[in-house]
PDB file of N, CA and C in Angstrom:
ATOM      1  N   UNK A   1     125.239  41.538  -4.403  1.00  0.00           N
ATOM      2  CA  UNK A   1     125.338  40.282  -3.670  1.00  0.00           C
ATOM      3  C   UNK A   1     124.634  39.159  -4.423  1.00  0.00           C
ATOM      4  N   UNK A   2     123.504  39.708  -4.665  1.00  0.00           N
ATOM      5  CA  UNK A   2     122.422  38.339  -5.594  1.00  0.00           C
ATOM      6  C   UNK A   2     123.416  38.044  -7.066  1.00  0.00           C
ATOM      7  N   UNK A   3     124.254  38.980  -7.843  1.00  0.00           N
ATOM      8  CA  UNK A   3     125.233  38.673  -8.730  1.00  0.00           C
ATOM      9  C   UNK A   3     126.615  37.719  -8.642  1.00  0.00           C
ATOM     10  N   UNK A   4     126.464  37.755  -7.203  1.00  0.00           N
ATOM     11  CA  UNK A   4     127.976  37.430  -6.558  1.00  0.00           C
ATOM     12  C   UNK A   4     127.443  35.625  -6.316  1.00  0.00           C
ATOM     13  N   UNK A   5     126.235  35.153  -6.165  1.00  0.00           N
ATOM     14  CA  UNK A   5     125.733  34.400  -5.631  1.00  0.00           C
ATOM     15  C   UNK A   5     125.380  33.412  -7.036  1.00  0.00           C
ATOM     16  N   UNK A   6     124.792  34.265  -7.895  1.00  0.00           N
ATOM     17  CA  UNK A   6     124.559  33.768  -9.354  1.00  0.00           C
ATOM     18  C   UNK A   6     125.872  33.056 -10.133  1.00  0.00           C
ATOM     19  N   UNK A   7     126.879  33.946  -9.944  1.00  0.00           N
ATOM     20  CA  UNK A   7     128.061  33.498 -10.392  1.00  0.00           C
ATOM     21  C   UNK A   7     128.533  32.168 -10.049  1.00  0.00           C
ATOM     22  N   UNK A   8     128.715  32.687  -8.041  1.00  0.00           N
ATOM     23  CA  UNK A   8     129.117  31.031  -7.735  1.00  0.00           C
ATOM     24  C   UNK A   8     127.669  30.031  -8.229  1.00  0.00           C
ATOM     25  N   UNK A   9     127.017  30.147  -8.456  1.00  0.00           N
ATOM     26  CA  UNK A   9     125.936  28.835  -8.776  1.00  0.00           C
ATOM     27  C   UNK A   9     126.206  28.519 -10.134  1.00  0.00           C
ATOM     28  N   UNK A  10     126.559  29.308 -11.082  1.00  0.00           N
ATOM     29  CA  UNK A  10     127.172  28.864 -12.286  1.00  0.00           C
ATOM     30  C   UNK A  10     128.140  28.307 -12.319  1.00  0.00           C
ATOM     31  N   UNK A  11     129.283  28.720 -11.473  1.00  0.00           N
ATOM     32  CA  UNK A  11     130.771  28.392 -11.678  1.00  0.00           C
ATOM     33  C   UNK A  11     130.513  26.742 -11.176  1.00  0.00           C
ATOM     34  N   UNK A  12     129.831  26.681  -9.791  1.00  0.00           N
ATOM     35  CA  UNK A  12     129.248  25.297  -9.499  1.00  0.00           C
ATOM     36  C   UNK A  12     128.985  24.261 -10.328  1.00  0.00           C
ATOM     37  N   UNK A  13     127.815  25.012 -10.851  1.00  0.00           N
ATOM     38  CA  UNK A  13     127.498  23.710 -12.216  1.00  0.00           C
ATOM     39  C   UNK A  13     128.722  23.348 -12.905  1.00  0.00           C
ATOM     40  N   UNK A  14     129.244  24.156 -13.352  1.00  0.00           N
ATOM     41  CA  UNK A  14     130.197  23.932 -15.131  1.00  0.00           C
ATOM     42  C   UNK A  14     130.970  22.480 -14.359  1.00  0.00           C
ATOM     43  N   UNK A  15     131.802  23.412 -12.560  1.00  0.00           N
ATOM     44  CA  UNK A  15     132.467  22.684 -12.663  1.00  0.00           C
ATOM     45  C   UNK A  15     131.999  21.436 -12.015  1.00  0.00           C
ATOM     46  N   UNK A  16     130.650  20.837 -11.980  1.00  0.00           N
ATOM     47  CA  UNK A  16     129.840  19.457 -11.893  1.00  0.00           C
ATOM     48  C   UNK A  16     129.625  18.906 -13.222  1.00  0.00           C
ATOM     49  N   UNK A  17     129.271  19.948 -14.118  1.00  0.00           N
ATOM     50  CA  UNK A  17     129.210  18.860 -15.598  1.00  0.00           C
ATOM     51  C   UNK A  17     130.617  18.782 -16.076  1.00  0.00           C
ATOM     52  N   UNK A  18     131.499  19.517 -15.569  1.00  0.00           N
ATOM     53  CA  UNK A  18     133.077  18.367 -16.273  1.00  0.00           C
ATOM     54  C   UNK A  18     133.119  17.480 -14.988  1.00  0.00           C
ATOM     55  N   UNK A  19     133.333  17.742 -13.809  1.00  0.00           N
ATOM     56  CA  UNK A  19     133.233  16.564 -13.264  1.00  0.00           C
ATOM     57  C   UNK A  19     132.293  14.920 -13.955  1.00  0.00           C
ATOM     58  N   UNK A  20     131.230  15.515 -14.049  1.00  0.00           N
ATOM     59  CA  UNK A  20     130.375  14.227 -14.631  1.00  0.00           C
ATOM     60  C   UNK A  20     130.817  13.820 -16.187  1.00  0.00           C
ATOM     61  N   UNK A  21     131.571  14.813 -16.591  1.00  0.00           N
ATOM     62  CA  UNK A  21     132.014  14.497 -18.323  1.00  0.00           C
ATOM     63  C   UNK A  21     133.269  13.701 -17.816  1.00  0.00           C
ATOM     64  N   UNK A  22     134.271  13.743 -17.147  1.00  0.00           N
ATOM     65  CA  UNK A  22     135.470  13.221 -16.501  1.00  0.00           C
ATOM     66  C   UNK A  22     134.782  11.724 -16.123  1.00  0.00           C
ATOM     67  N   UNK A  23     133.894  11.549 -15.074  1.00  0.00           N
ATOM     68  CA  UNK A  23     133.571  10.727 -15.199  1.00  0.00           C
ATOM     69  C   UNK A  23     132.997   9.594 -16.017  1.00  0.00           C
ATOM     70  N   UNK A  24     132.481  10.346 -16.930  1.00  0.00           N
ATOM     71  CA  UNK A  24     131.897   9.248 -18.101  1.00  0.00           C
ATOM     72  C   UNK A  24     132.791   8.709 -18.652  1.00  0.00           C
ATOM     73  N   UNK A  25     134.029   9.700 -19.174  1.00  0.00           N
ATOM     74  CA  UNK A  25     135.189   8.977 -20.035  1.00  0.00           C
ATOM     75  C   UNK A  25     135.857   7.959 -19.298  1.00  0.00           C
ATOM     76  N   UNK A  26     136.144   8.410 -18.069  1.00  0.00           N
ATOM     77  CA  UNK A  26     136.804   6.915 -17.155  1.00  0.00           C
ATOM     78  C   UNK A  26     135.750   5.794 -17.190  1.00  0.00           C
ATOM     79  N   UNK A  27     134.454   6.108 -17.019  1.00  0.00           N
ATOM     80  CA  UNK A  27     133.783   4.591 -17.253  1.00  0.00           C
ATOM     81  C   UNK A  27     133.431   3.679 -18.343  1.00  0.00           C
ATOM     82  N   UNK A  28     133.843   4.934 -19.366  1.00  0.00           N
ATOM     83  CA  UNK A  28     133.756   4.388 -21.017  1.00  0.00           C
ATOM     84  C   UNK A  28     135.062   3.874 -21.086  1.00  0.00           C
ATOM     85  N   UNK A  29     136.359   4.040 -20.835  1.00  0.00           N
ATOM     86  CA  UNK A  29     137.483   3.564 -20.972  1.00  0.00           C
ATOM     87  C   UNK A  29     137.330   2.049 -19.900  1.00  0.00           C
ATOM     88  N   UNK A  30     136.845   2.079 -18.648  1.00  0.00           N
ATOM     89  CA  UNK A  30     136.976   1.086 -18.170  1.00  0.00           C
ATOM     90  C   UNK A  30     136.311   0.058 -18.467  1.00  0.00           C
ATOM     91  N   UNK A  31     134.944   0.448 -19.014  1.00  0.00           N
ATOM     92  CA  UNK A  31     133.862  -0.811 -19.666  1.00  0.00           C
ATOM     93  C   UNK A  31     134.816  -1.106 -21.056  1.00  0.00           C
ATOM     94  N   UNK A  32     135.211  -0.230 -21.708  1.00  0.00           N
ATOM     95  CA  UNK A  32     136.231  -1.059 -23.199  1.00  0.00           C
ATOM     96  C   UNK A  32     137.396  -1.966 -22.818  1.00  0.00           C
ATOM     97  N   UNK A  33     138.406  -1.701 -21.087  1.00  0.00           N
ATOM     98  CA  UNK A  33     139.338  -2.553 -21.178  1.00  0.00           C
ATOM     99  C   UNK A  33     138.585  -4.265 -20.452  1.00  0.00           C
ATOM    100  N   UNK A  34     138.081  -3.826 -19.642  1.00  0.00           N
ATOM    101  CA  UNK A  34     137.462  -4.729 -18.896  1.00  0.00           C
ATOM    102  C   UNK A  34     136.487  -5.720 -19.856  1.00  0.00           C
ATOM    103  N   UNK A  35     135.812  -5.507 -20.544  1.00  0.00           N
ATOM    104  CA  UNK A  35     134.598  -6.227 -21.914  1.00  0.00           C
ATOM    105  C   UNK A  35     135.819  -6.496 -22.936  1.00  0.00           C
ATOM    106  N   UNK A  36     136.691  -6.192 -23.323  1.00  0.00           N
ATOM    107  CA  UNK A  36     137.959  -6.786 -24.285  1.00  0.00           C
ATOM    108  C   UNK A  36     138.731  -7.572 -23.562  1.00  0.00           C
ATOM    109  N   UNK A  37     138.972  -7.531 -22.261  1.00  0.00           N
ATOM    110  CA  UNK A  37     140.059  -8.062 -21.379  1.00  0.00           C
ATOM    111  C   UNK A  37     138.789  -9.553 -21.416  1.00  0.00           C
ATOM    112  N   UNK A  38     137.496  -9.393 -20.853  1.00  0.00           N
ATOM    113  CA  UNK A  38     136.846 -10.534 -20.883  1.00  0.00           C
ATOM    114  C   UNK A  38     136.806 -11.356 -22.255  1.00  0.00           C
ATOM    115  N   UNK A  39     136.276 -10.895 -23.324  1.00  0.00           N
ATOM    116  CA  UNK A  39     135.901 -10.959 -24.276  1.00  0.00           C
ATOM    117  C   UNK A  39     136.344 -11.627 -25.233  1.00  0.00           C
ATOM    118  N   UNK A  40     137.660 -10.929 -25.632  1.00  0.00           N
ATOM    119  CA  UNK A  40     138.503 -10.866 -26.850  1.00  0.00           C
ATOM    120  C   UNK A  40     139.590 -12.106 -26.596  1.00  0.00           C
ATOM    121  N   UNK A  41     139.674 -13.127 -26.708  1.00  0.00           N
ATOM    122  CA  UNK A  41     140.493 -14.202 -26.376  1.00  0.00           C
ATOM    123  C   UNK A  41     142.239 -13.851 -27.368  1.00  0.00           C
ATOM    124  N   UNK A  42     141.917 -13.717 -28.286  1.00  0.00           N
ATOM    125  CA  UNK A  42     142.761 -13.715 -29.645  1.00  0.00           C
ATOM    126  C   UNK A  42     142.367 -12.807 -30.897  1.00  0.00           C
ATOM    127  N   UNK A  43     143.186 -11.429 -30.375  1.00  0.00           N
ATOM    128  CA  UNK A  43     142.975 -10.667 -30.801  1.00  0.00           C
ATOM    129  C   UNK A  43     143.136 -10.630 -32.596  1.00  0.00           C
ATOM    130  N   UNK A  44     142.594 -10.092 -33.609  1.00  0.00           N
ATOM    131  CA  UNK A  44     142.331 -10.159 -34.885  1.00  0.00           C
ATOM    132  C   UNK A  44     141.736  -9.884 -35.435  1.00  0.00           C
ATOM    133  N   UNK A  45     141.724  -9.952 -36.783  1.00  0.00           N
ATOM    134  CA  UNK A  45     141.205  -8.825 -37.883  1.00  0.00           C
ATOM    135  C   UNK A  45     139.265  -8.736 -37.811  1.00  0.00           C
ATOM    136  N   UNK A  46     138.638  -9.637 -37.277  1.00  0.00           N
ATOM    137  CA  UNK A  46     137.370  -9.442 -36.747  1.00  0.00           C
ATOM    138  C   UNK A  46     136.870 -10.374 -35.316  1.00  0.00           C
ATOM    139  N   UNK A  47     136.024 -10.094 -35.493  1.00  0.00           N
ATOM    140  CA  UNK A  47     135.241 -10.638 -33.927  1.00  0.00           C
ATOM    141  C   UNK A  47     134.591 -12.022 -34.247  1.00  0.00           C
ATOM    142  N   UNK A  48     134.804 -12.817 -33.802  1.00  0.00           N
ATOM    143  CA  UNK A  48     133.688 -13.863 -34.234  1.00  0.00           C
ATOM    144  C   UNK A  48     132.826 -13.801 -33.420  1.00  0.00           C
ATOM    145  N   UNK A  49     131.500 -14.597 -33.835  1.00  0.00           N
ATOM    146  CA  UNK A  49     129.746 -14.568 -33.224  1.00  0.00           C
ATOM    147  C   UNK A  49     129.825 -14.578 -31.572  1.00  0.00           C
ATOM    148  N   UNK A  50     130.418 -15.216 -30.988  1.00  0.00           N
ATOM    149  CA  UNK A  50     130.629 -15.764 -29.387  1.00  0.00           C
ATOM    150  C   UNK A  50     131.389 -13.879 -28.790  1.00  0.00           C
ATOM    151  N   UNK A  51     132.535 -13.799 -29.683  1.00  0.00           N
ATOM    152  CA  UNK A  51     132.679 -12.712 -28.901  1.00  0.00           C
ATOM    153  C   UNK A  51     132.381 -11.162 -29.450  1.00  0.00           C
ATOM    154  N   UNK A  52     131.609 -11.811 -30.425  1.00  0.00           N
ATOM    155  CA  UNK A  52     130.445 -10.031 -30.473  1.00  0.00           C
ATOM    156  C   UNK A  52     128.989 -10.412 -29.686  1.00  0.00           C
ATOM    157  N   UNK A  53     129.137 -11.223 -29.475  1.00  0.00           N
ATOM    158  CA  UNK A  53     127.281 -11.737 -27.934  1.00  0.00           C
ATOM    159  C   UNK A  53     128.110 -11.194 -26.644  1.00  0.00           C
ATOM    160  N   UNK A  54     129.610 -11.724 -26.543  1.00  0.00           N
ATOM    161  CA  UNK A  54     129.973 -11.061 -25.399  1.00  0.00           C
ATOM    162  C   UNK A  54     130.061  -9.609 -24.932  1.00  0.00           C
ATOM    163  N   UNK A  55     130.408  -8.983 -25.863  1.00  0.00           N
ATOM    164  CA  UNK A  55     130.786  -7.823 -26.167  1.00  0.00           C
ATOM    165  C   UNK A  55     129.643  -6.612 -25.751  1.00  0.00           C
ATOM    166  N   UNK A  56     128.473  -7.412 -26.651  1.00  0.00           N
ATOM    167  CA  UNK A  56     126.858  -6.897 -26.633  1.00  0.00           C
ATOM    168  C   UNK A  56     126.346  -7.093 -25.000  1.00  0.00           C
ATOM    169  N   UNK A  57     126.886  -8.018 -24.714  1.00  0.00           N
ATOM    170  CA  UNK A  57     126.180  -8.218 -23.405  1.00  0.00           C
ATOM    171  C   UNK A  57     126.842  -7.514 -22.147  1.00  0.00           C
ATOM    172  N   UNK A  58     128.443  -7.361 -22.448  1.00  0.00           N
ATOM    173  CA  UNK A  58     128.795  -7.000 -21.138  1.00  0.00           C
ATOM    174  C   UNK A  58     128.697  -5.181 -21.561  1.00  0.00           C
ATOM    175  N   UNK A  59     128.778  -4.807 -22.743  1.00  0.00           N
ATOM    176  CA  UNK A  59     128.305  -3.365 -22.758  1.00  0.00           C
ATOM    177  C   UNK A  59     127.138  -3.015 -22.401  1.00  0.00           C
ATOM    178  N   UNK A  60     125.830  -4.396 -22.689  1.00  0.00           N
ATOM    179  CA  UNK A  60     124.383  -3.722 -22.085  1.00  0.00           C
ATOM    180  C   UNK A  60     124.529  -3.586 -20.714  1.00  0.00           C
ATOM    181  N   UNK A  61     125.174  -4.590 -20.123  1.00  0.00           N
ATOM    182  CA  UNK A  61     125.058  -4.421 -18.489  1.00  0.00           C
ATOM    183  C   UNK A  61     125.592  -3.100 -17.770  1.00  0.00           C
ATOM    184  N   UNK A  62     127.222  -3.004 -18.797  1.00  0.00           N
ATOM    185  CA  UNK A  62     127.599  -1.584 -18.791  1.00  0.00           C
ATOM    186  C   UNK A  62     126.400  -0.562 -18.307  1.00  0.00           C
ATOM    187  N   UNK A  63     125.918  -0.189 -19.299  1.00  0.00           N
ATOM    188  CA  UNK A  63     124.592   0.713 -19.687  1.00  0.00           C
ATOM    189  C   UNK A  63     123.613   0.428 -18.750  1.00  0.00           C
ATOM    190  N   UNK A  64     123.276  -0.455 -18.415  1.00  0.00           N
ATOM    191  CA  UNK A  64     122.405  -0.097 -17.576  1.00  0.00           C
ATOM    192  C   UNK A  64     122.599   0.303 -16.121  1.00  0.00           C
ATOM    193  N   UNK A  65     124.107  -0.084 -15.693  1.00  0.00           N
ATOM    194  CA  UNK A  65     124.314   0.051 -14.527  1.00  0.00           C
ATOM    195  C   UNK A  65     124.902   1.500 -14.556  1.00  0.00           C
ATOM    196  N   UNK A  66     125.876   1.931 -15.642  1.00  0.00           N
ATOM    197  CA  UNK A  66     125.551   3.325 -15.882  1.00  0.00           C
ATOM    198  C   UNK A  66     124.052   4.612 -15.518  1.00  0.00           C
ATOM    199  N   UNK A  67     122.767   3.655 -16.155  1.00  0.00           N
ATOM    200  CA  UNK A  67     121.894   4.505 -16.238  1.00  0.00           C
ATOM    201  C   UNK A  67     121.228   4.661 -14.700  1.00  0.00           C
ATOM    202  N   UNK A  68     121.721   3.636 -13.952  1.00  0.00           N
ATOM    203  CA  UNK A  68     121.109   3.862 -12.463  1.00  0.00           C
ATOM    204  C   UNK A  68     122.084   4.722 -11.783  1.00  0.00           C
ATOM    205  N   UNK A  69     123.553   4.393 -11.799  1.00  0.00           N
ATOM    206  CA  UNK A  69     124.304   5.387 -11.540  1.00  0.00           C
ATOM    207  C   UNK A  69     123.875   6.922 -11.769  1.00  0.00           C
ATOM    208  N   UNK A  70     123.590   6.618 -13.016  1.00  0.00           N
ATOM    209  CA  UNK A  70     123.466   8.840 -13.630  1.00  0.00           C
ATOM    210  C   UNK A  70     122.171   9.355 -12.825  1.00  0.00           C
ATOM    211  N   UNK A  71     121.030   7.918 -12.442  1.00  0.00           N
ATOM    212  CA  UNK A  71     120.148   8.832 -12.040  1.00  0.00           C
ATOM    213  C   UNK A  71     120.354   8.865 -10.938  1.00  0.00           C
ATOM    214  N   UNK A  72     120.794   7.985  -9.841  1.00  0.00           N
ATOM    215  CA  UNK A  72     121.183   8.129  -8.418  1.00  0.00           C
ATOM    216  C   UNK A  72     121.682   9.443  -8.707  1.00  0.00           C
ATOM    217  N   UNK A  73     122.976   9.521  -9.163  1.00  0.00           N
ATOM    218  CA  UNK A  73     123.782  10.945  -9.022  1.00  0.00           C
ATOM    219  C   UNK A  73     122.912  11.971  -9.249  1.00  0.00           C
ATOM    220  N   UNK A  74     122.340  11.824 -10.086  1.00  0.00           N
ATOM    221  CA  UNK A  74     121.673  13.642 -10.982  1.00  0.00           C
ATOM    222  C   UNK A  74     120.326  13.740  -9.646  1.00  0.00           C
ATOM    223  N   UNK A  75     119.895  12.640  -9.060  1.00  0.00           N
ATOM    224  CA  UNK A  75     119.254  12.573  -7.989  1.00  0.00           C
ATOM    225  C   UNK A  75     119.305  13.438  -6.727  1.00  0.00           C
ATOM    226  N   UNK A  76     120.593  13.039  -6.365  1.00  0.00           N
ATOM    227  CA  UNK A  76     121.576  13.789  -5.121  1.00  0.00           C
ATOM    228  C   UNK A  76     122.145  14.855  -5.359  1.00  0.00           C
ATOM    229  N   UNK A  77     122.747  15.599  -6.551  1.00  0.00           N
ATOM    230  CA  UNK A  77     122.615  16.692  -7.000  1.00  0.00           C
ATOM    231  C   UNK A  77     121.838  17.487  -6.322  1.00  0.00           C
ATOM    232  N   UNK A  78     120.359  17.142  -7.263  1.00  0.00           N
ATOM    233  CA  UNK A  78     119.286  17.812  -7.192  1.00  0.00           C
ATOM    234  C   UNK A  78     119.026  17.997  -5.658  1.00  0.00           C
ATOM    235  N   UNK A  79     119.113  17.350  -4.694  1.00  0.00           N
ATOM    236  CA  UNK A  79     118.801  17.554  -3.440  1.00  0.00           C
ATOM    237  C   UNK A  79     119.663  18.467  -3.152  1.00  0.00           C
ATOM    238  N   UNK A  80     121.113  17.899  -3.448  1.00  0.00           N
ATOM    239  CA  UNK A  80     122.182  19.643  -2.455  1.00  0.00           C
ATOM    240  C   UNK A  80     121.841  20.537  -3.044  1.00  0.00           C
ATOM    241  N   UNK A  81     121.178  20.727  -4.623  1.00  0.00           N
ATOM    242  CA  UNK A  81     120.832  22.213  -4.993  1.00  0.00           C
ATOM    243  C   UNK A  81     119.891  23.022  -4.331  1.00  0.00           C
ATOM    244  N   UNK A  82     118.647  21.897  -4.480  1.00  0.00           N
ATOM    245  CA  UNK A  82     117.543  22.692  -3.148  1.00  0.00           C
ATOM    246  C   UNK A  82     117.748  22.710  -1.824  1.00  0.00           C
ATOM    247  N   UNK A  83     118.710  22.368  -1.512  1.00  0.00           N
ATOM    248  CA  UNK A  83     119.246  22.597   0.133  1.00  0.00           C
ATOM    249  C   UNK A  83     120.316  23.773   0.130  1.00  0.00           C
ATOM    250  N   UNK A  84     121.076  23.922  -0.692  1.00  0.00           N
ATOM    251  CA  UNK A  84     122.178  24.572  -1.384  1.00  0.00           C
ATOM    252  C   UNK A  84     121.275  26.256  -1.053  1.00  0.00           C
ATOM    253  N   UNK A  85     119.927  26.116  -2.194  1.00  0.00           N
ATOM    254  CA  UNK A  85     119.024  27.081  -2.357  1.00  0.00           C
ATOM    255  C   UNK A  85     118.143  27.578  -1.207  1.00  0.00           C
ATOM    256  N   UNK A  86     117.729  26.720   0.070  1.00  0.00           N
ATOM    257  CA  UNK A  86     116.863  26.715   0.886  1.00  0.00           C
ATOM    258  C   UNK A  86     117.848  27.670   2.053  1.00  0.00           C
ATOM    259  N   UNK A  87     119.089  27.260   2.096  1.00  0.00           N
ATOM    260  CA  UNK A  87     119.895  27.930   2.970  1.00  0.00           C
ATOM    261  C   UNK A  87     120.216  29.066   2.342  1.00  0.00           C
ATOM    262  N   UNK A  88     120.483  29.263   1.571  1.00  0.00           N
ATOM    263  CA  UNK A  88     120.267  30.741   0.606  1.00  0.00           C
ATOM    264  C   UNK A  88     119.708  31.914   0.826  1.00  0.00           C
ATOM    265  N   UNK A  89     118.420  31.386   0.637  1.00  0.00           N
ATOM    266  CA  UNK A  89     116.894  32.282   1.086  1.00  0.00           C
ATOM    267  C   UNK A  89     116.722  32.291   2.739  1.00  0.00           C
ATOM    268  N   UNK A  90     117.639  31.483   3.585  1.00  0.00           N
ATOM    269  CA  UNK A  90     117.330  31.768   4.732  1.00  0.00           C
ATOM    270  C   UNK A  90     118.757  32.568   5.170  1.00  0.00           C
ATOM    271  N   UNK A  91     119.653  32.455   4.409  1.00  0.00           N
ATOM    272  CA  UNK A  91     120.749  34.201   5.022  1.00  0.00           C
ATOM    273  C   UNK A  91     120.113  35.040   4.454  1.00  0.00           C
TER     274      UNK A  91
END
């Protein structure tokens, strides 16, 4: 039973870190159309100064709003695991 239990808690994870890998690529694809869609007026063989500041800036904001996202999430995770675990030990 404790094998049967191990398993599903593995199978759990994997399939939370492709979930969260799935997710990253959709938000990396959406910060590239959205920061070019802003950005890029006239598209061509380089960037000029105005729209590589844009570029820089709407990817930092990207990133950071990313990094509150990952920790909210990896946050709430962590809670259903020890609740996940607490009900566990009490069947």
């Amino acid at each position: 039973m404790a094998d049967e239990n191990y398993d599903k808690g593995e199978v759990m994870t994997q399939v939370r870190q492709q979930i969260a890998l799935a997710n990253a690529q959709e938000m990396l694809s959406k910060m590239t159309e959205k920061c070019f869609r802003k950005c890029i007026s006239k598209p061509g063989k380089a960037l000029d100064g105005s729209e590589q500041r844009c570029i820089t800036q709407c990817m930092d904001r990207f990133l950071d709003t990313w990094n509150l996202v990952s920790r909210t999430y990896g946050n709430r995770l962590e809670r259903e695991q020890n609740a996940m675990q607490s009900e566990n030990l009490l069947n």
